[in-house]
PDB file of N, CA and C in Angstrom:
ATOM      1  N   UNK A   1      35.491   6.918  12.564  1.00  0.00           N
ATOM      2  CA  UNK A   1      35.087   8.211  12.085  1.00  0.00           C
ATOM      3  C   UNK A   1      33.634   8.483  12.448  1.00  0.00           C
ATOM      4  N   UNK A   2      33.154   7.709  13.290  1.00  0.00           N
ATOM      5  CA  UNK A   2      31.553   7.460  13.359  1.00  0.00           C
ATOM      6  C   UNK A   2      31.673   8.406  14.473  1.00  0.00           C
ATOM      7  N   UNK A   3      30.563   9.441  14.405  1.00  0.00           N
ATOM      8  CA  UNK A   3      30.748  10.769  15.668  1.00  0.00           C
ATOM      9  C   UNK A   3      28.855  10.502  16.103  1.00  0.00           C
ATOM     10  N   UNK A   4      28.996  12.331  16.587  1.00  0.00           N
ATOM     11  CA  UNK A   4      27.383  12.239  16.921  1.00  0.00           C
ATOM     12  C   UNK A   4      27.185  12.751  15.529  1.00  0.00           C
ATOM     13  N   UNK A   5      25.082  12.518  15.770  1.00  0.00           N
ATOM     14  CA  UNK A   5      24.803  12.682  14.497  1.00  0.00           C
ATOM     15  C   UNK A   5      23.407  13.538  14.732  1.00  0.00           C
ATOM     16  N   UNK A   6      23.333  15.053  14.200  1.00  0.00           N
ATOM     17  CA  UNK A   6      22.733  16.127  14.612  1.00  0.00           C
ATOM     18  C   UNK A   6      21.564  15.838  14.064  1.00  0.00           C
ATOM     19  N   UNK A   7      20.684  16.408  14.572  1.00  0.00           N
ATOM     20  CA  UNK A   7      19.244  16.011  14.506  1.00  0.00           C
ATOM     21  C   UNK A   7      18.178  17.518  14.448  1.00  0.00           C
ATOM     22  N   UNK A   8      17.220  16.958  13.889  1.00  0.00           N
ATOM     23  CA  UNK A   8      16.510  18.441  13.806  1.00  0.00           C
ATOM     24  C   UNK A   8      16.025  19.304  15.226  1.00  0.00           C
ATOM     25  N   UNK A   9      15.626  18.133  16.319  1.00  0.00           N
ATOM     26  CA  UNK A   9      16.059  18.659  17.232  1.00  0.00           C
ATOM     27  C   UNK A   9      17.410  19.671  17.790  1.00  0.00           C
ATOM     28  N   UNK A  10      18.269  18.938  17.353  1.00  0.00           N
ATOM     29  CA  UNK A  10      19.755  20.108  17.315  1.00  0.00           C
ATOM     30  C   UNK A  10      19.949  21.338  16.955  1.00  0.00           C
ATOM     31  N   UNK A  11      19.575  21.353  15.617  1.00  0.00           N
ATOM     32  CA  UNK A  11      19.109  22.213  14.629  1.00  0.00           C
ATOM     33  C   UNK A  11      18.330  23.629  15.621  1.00  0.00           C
ATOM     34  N   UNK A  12      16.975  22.967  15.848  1.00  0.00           N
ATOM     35  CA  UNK A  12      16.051  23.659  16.393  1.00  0.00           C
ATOM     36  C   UNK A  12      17.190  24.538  17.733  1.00  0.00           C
ATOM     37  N   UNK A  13      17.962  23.780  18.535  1.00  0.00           N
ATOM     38  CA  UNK A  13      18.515  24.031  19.765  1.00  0.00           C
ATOM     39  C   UNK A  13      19.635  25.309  19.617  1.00  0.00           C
ATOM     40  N   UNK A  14      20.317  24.910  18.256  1.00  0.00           N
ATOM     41  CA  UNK A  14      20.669  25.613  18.025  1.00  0.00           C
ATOM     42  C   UNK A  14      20.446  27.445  17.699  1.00  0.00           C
ATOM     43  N   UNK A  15      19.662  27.027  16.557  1.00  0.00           N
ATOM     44  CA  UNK A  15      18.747  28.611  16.535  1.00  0.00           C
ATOM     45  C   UNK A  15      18.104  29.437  17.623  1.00  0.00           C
ATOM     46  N   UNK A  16      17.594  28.399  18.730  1.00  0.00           N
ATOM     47  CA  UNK A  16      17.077  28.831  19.841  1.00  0.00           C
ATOM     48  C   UNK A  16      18.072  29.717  20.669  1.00  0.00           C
ATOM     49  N   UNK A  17      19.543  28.986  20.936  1.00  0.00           N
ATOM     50  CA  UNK A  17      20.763  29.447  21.299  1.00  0.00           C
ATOM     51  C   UNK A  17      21.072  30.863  20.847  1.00  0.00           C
ATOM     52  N   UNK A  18      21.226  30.748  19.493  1.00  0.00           N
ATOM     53  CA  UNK A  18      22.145  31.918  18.824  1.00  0.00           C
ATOM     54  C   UNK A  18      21.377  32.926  18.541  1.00  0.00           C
ATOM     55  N   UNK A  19      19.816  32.905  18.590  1.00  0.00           N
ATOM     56  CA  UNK A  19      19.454  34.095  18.110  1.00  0.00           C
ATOM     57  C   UNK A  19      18.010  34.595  19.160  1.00  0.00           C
ATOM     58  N   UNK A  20      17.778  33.591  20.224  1.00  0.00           N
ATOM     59  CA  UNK A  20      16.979  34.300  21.496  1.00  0.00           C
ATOM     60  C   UNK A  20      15.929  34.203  21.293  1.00  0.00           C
ATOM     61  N   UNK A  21      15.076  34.030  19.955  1.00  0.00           N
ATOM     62  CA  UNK A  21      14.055  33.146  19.753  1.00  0.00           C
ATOM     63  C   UNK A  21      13.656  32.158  20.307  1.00  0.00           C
ATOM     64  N   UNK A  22      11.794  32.020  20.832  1.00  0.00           N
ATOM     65  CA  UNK A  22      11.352  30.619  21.718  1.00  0.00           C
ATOM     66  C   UNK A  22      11.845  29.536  21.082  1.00  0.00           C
ATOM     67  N   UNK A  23      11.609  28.258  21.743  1.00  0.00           N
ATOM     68  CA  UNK A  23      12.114  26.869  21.602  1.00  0.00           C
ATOM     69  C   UNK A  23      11.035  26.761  20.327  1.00  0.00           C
ATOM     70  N   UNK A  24       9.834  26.774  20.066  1.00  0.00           N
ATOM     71  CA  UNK A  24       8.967  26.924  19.476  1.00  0.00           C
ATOM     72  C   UNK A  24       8.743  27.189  17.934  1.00  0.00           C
ATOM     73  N   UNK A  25       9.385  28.670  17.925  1.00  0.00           N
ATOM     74  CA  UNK A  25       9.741  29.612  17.469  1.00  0.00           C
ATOM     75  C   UNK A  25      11.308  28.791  16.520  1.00  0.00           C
ATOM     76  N   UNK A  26      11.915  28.035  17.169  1.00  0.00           N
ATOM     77  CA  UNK A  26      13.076  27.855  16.535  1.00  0.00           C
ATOM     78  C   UNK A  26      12.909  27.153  16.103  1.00  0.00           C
ATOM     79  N   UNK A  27      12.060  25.954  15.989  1.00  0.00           N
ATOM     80  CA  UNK A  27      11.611  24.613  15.292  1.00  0.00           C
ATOM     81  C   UNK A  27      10.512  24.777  14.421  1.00  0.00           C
ATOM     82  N   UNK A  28       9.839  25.885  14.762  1.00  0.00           N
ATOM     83  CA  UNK A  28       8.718  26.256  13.235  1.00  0.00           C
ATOM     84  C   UNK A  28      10.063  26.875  12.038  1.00  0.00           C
ATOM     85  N   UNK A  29      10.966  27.617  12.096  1.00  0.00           N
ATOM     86  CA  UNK A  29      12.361  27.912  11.553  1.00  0.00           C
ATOM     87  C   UNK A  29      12.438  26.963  10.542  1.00  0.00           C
ATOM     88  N   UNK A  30      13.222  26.252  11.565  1.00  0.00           N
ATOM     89  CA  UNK A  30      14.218  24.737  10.962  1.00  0.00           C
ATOM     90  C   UNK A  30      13.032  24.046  10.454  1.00  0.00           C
ATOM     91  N   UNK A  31      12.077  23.727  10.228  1.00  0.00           N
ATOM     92  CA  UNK A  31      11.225  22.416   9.621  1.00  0.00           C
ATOM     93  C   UNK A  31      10.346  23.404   8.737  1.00  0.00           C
ATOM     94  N   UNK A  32      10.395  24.896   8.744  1.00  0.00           N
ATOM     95  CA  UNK A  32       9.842  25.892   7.347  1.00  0.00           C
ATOM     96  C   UNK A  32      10.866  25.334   6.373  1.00  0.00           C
ATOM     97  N   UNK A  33      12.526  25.974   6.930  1.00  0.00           N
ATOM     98  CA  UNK A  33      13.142  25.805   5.754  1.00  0.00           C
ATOM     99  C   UNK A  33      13.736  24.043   5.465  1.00  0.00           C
ATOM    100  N   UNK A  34      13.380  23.283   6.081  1.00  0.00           N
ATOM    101  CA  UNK A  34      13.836  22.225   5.821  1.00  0.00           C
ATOM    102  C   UNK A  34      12.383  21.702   4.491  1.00  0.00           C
ATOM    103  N   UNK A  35      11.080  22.006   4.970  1.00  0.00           N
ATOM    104  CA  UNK A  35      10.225  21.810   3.734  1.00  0.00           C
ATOM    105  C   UNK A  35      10.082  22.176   2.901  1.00  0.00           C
ATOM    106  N   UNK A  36      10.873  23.768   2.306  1.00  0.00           N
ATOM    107  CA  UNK A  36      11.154  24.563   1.456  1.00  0.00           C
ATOM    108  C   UNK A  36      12.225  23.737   0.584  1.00  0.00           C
ATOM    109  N   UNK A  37      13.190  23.301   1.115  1.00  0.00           N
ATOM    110  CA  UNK A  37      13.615  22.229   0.478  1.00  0.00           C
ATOM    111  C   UNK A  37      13.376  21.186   0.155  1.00  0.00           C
ATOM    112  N   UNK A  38      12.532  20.628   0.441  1.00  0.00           N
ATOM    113  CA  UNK A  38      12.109  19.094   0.398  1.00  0.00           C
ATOM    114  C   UNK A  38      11.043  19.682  -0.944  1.00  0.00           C
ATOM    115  N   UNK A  39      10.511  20.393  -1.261  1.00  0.00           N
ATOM    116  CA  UNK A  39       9.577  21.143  -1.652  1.00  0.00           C
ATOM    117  C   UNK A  39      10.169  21.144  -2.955  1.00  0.00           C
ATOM    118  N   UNK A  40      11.059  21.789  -3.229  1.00  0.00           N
ATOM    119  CA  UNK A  40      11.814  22.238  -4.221  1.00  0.00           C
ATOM    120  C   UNK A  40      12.530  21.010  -4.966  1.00  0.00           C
ATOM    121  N   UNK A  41      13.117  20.282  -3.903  1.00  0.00           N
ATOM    122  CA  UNK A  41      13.457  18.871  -4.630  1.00  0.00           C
ATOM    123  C   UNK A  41      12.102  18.102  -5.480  1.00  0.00           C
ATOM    124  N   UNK A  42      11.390  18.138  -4.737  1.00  0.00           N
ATOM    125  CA  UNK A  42      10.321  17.545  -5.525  1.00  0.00           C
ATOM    126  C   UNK A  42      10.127  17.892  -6.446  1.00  0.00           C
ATOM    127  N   UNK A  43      10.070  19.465  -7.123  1.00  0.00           N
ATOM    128  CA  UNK A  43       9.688  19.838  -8.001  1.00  0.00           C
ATOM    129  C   UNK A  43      10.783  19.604  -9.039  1.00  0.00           C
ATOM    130  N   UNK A  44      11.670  18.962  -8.681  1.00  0.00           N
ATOM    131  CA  UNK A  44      12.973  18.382  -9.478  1.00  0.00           C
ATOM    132  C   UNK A  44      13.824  20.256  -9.858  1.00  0.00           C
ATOM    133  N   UNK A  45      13.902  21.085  -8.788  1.00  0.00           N
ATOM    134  CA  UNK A  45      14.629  22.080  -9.014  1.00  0.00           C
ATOM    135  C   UNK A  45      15.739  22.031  -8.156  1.00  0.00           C
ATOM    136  N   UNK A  46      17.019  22.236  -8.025  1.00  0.00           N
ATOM    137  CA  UNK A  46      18.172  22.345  -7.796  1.00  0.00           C
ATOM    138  C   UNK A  46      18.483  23.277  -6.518  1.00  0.00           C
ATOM    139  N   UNK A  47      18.864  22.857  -5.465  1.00  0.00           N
ATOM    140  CA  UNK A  47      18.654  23.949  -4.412  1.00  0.00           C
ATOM    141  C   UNK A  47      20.104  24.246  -3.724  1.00  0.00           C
ATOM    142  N   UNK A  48      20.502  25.381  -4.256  1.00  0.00           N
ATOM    143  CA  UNK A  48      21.772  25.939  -3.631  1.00  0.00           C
ATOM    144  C   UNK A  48      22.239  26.562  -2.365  1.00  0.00           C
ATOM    145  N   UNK A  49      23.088  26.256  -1.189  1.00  0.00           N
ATOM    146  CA  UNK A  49      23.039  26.928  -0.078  1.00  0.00           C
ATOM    147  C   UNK A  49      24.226  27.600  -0.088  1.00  0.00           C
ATOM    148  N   UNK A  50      24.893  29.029  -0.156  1.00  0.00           N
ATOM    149  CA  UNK A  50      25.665  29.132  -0.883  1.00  0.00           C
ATOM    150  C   UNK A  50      26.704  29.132   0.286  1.00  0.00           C
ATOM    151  N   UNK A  51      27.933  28.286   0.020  1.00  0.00           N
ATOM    152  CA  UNK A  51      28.799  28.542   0.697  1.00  0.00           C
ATOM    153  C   UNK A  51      28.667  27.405   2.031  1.00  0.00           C
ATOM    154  N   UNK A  52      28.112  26.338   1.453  1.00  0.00           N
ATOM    155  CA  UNK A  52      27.252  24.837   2.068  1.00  0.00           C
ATOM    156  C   UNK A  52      27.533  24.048   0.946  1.00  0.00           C
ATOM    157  N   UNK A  53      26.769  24.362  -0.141  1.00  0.00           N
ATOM    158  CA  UNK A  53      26.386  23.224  -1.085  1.00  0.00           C
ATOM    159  C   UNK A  53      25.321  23.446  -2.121  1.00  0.00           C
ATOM    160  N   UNK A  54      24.724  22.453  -3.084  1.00  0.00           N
ATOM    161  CA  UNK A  54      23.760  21.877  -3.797  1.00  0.00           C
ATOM    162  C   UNK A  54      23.562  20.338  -3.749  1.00  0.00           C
ATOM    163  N   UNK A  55      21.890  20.568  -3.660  1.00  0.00           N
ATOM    164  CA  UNK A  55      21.293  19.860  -3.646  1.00  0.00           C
ATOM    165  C   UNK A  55      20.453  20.039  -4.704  1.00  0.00           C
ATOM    166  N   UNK A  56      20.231  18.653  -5.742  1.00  0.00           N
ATOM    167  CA  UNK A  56      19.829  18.072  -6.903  1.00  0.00           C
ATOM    168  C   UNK A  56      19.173  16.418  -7.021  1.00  0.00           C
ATOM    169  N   UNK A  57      18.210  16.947  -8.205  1.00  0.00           N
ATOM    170  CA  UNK A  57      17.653  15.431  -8.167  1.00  0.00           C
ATOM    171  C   UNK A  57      17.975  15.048  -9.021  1.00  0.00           C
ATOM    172  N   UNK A  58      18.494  13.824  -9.940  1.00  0.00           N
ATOM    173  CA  UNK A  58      19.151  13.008 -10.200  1.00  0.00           C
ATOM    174  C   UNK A  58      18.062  11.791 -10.905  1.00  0.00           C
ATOM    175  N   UNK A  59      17.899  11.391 -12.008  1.00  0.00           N
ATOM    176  CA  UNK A  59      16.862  10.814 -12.282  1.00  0.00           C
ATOM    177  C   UNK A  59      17.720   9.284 -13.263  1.00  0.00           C
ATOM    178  N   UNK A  60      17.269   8.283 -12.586  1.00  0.00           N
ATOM    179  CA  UNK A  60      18.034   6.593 -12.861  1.00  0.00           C
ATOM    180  C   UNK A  60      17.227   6.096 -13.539  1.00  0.00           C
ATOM    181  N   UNK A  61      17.997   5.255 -14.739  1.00  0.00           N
ATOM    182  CA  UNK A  61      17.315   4.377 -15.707  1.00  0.00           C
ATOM    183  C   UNK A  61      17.110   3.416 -15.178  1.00  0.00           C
ATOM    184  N   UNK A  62      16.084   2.804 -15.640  1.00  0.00           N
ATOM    185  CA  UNK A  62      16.023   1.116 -14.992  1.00  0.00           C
ATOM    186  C   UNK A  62      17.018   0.306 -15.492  1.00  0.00           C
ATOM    187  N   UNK A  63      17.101  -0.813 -14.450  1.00  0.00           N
ATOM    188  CA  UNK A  63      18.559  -1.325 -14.898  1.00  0.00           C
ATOM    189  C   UNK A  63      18.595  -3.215 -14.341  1.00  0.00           C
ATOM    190  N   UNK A  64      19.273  -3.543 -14.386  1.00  0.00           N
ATOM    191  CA  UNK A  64      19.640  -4.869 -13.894  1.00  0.00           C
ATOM    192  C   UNK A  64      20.415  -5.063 -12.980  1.00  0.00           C
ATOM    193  N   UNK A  65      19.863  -5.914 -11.745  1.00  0.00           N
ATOM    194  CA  UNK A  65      20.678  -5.982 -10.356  1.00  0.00           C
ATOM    195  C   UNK A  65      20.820  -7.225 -10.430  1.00  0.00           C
ATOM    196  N   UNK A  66      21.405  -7.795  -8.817  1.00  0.00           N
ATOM    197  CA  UNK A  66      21.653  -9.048  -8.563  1.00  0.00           C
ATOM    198  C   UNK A  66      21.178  -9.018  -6.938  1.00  0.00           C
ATOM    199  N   UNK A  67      20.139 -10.059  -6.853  1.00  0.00           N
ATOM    200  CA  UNK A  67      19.840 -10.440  -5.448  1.00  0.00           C
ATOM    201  C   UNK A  67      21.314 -11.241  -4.639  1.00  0.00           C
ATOM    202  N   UNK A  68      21.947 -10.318  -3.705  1.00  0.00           N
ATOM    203  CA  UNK A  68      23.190 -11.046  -3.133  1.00  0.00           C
ATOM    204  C   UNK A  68      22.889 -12.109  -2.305  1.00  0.00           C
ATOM    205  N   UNK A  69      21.429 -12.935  -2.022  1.00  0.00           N
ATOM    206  CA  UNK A  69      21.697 -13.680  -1.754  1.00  0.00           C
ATOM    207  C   UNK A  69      21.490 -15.037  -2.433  1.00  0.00           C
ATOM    208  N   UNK A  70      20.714 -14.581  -3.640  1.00  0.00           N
ATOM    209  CA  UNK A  70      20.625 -15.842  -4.411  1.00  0.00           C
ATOM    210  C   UNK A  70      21.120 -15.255  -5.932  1.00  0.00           C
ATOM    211  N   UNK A  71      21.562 -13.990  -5.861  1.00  0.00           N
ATOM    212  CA  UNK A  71      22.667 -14.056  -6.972  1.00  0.00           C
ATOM    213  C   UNK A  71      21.647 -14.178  -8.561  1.00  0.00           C
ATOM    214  N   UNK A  72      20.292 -13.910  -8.300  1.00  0.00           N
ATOM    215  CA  UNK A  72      18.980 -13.951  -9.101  1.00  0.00           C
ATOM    216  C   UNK A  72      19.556 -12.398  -9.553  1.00  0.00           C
ATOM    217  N   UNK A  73      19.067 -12.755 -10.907  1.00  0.00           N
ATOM    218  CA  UNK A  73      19.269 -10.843 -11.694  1.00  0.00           C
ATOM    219  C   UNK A  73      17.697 -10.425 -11.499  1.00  0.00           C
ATOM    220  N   UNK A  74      17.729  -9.387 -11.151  1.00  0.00           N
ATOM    221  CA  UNK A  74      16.362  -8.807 -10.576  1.00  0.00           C
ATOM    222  C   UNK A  74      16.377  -7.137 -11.274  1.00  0.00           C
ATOM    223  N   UNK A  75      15.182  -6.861 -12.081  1.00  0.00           N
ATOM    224  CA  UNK A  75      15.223  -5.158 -12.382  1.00  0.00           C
ATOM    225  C   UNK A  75      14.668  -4.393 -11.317  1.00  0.00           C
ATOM    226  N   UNK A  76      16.213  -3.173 -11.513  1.00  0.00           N
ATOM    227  CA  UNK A  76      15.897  -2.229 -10.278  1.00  0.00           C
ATOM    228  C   UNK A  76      14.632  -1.362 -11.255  1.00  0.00           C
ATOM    229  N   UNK A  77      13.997  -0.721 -10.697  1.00  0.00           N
ATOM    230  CA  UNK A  77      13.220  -0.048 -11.471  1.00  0.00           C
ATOM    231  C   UNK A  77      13.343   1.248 -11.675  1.00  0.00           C
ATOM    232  N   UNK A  78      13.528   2.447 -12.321  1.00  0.00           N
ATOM    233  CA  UNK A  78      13.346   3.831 -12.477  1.00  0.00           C
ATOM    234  C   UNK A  78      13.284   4.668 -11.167  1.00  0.00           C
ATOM    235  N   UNK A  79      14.181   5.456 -10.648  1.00  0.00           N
ATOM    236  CA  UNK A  79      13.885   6.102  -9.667  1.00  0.00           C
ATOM    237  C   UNK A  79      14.405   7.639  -9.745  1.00  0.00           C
ATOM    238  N   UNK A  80      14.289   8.601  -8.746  1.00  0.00           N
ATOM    239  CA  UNK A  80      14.983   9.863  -9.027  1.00  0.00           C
ATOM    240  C   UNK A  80      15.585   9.524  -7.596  1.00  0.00           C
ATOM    241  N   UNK A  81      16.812   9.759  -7.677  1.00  0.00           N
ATOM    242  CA  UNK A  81      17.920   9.981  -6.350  1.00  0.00           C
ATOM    243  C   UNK A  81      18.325  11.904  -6.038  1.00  0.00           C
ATOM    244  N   UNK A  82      18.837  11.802  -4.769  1.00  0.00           N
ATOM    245  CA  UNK A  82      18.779  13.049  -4.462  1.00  0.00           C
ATOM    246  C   UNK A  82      20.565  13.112  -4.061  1.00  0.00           C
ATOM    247  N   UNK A  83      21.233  13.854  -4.761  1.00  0.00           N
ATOM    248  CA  UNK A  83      22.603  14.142  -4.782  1.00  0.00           C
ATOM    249  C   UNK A  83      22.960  15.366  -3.999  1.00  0.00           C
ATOM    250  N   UNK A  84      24.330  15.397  -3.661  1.00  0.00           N
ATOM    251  CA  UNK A  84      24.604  16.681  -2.594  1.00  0.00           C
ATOM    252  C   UNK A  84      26.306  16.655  -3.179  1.00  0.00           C
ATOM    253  N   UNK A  85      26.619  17.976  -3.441  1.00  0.00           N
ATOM    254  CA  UNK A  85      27.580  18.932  -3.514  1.00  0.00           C
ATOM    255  C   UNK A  85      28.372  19.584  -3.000  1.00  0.00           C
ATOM    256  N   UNK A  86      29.286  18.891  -1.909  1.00  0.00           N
ATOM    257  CA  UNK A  86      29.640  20.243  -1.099  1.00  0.00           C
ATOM    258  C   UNK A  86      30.095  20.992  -1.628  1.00  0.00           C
ATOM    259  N   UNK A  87      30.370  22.921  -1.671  1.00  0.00           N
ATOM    260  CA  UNK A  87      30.951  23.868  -1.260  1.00  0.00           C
ATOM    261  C   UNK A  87      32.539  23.543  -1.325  1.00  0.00           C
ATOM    262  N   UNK A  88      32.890  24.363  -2.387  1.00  0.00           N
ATOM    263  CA  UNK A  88      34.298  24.490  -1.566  1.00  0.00           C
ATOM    264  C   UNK A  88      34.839  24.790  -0.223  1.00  0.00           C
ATOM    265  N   UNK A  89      34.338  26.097  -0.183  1.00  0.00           N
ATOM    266  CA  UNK A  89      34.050  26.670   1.245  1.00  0.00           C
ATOM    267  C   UNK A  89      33.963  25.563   2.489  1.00  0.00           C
ATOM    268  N   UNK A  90      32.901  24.469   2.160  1.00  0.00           N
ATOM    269  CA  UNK A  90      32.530  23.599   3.481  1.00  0.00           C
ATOM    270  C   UNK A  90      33.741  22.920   3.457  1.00  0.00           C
ATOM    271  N   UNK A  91      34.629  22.525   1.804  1.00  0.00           N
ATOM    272  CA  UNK A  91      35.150  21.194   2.257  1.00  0.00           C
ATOM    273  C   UNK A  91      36.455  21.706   2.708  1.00  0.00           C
ATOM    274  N   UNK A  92      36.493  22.918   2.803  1.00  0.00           N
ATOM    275  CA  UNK A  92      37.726  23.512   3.272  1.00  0.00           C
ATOM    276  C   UNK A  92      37.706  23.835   4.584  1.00  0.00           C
ATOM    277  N   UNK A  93      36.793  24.252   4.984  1.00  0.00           N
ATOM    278  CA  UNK A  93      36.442  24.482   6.172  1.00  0.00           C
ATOM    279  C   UNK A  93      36.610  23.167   7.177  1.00  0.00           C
ATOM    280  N   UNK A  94      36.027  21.597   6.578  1.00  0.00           N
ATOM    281  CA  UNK A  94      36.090  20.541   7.210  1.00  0.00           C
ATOM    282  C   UNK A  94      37.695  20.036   7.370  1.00  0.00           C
ATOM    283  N   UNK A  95      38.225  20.292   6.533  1.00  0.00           N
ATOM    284  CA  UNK A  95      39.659  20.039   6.073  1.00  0.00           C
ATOM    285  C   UNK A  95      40.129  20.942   7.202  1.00  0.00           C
ATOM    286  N   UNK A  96      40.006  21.837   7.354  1.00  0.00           N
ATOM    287  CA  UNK A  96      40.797  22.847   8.697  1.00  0.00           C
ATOM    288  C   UNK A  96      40.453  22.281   9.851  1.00  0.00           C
ATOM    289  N   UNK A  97      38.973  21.642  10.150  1.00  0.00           N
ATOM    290  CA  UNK A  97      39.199  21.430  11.264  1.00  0.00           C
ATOM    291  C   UNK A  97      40.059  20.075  11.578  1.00  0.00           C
ATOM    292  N   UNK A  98      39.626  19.270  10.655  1.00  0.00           N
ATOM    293  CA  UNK A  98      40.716  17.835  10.776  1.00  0.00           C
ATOM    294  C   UNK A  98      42.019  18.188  11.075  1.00  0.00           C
ATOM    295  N   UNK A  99      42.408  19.253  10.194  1.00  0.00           N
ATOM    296  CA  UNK A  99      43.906  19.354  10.630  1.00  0.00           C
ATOM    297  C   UNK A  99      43.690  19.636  11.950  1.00  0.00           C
ATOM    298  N   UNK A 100      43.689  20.784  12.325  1.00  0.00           N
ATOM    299  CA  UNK A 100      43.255  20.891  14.157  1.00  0.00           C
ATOM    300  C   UNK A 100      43.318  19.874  14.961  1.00  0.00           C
ATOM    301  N   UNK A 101      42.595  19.347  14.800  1.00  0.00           N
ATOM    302  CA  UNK A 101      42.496  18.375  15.203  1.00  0.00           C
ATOM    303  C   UNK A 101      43.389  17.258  15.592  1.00  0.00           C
ATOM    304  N   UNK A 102      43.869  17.186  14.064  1.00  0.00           N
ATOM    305  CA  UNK A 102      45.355  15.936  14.384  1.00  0.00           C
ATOM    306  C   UNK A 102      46.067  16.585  14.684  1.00  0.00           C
ATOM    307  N   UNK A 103      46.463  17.916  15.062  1.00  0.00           N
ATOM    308  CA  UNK A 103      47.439  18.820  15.231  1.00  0.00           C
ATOM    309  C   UNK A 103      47.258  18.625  17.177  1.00  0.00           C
ATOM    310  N   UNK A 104      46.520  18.816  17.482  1.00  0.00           N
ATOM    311  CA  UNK A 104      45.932  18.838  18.628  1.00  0.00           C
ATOM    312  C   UNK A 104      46.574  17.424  19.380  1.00  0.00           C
ATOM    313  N   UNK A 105      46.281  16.528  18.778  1.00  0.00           N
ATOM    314  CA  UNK A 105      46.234  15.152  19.379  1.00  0.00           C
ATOM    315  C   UNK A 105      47.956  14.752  19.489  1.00  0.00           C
TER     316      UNK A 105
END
């Protein structure tokens, strides 16, 4: 299931493509709104793309692990994790193309 794996470069290539905007121009874009998000996560606010997803931060108690190689209980410490939501929309959308796909083959 391991495919390619899109990159902000891509991103950028893309926008450049579809809407005739410089190469430039399309990567100040993609890395505005990619820090607008990164931005917003930080501020521990919830960021919705509608008809994509949410994205949320997620905040972990400290807890008790195990070093797998010596099997030592070790505390993880307090962290905030960053969670993602797909969309109905997306996961339906992904679901169509799979079918296609195996339909295809």
């Amino acid at each position: 299931m391991a495919g390619k794996t899109t990159t902000r470069a891509d991103l950028t290539e893309a926008v450049y493509r579809e809407h005739g905007v410089s190469r430039v121009e399309s990567s100040v874009f993609v890395e505005r709104i990619l820090d607008e998000v990164a931005s917003a996560l930080e501020r521990g606010e919830t960021v919705k793309v509608s008809s994509f997803g949410t994205f949320s931060v997620r905040s972990k108690r400290e807890r008790m692990g195990r070093n797998p190689k010596t099997g030592e209980e070790v505390p993880i410490t307090p962290r905030r994790v960053i969670t993602f939501r797909a969309s109905h929309v997306l996961k339906e959308q992904i679901n169509a193309a799979h079918r296609r796909k195996d339909a295809a083959e």
